[in-house]
N, C-alpha and C. Protein backbone atom coordinates (compact mmCIF):
# COMPACT_ATOMS: atom_id res chain seq x y z
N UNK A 1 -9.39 -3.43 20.06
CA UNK A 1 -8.12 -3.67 19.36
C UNK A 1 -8.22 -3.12 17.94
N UNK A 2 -7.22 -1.97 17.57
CA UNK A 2 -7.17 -1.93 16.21
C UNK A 2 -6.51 -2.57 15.31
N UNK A 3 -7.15 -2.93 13.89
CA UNK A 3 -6.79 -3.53 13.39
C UNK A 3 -5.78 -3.16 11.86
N UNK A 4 -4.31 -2.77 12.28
CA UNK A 4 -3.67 -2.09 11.32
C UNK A 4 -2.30 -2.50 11.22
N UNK A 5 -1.96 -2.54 10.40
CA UNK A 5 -0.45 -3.25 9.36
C UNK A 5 0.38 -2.40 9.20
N UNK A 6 2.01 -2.63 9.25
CA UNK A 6 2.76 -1.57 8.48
C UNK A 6 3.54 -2.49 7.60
N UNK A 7 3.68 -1.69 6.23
CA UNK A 7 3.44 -2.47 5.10
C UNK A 7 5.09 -2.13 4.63
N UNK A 8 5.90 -2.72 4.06
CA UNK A 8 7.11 -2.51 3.62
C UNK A 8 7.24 -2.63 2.24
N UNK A 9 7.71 -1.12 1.67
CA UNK A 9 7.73 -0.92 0.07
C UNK A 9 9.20 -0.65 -0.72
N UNK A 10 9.26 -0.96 -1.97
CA UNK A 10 10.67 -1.46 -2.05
C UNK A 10 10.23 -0.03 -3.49
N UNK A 11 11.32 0.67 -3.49
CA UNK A 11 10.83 1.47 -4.68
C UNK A 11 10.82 0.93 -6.46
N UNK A 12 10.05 0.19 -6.98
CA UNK A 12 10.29 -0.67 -8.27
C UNK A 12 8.95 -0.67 -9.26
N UNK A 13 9.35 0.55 -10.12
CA UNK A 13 8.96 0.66 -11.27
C UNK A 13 8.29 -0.05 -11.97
N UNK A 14 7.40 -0.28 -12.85
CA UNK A 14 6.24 0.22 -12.51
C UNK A 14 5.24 -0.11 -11.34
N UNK A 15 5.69 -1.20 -10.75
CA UNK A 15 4.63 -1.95 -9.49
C UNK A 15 4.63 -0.70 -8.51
N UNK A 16 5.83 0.25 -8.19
CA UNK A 16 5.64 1.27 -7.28
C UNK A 16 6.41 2.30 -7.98
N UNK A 17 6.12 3.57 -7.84
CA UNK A 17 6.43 4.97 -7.93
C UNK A 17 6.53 5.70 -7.18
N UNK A 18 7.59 6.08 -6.27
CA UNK A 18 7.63 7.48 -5.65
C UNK A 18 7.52 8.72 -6.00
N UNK A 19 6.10 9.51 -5.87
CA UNK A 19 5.55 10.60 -6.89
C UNK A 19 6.03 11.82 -5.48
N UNK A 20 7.38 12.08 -4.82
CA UNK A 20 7.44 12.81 -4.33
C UNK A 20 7.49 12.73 -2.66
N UNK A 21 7.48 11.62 -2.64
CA UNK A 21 7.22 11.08 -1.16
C UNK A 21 6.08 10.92 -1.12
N UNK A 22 4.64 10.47 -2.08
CA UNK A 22 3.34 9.43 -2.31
C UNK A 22 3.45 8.68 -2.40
N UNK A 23 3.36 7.52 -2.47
CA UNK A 23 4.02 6.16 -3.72
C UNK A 23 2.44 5.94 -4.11
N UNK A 24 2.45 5.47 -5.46
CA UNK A 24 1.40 4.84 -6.10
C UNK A 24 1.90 4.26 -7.31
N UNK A 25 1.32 3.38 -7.87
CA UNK A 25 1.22 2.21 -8.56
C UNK A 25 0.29 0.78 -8.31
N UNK A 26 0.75 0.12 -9.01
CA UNK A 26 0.09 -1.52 -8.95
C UNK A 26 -0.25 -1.92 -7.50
N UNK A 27 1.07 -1.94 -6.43
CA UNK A 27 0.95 -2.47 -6.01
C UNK A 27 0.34 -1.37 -4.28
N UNK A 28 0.85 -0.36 -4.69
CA UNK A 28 -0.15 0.11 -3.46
C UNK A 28 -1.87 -0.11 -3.66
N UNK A 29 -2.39 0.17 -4.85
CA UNK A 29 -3.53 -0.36 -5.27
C UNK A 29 -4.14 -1.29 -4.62
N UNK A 30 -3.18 -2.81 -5.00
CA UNK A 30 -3.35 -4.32 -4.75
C UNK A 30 -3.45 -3.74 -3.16
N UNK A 31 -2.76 -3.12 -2.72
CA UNK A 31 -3.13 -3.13 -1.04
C UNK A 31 -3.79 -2.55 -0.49
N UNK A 32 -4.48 -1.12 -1.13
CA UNK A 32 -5.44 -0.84 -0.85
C UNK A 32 -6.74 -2.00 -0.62
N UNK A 33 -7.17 -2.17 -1.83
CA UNK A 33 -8.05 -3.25 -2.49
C UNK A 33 -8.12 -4.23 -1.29
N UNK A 34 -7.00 -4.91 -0.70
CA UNK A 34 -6.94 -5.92 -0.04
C UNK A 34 -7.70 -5.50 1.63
N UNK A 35 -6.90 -4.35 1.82
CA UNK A 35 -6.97 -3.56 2.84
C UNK A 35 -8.80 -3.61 3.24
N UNK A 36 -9.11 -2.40 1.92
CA UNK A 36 -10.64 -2.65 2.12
C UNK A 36 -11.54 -3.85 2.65
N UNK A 37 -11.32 -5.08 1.49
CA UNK A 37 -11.72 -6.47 1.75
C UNK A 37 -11.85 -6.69 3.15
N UNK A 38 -10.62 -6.86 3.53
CA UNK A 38 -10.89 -7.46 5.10
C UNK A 38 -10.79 -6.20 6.02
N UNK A 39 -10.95 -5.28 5.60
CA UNK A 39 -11.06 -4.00 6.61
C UNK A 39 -10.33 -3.84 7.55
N UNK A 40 -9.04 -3.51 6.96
CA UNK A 40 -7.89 -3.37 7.83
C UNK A 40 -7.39 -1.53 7.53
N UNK A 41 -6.65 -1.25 8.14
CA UNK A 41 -5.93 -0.10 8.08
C UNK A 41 -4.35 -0.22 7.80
N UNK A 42 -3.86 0.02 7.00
CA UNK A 42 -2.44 -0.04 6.73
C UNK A 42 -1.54 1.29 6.48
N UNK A 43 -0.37 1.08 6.67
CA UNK A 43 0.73 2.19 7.07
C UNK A 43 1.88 2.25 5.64
């Protein structure tokens, strides 16, 4: 079983940035970060 999320992002300054159809900021970060921790894969 894989273990992977799809994650729902709201476009809002500064917590998120759409750099073009990338997003990065705060909060993709925070989900990376989280992601790692419990070793998940997210969308």
């Amino acid at each position: 079983m894989e273990n992977k999320i799809k994650v729902g992002i709201a476009d809002f300054s500064p917590l998120i940035i759409d750099d073009g159809g990338k997003y990065k900021g705060f909060e993709i970060d925070l989900w990376e970060a989280i992601a790692k921790e419990i070793n998940i894969d997210f969308e």
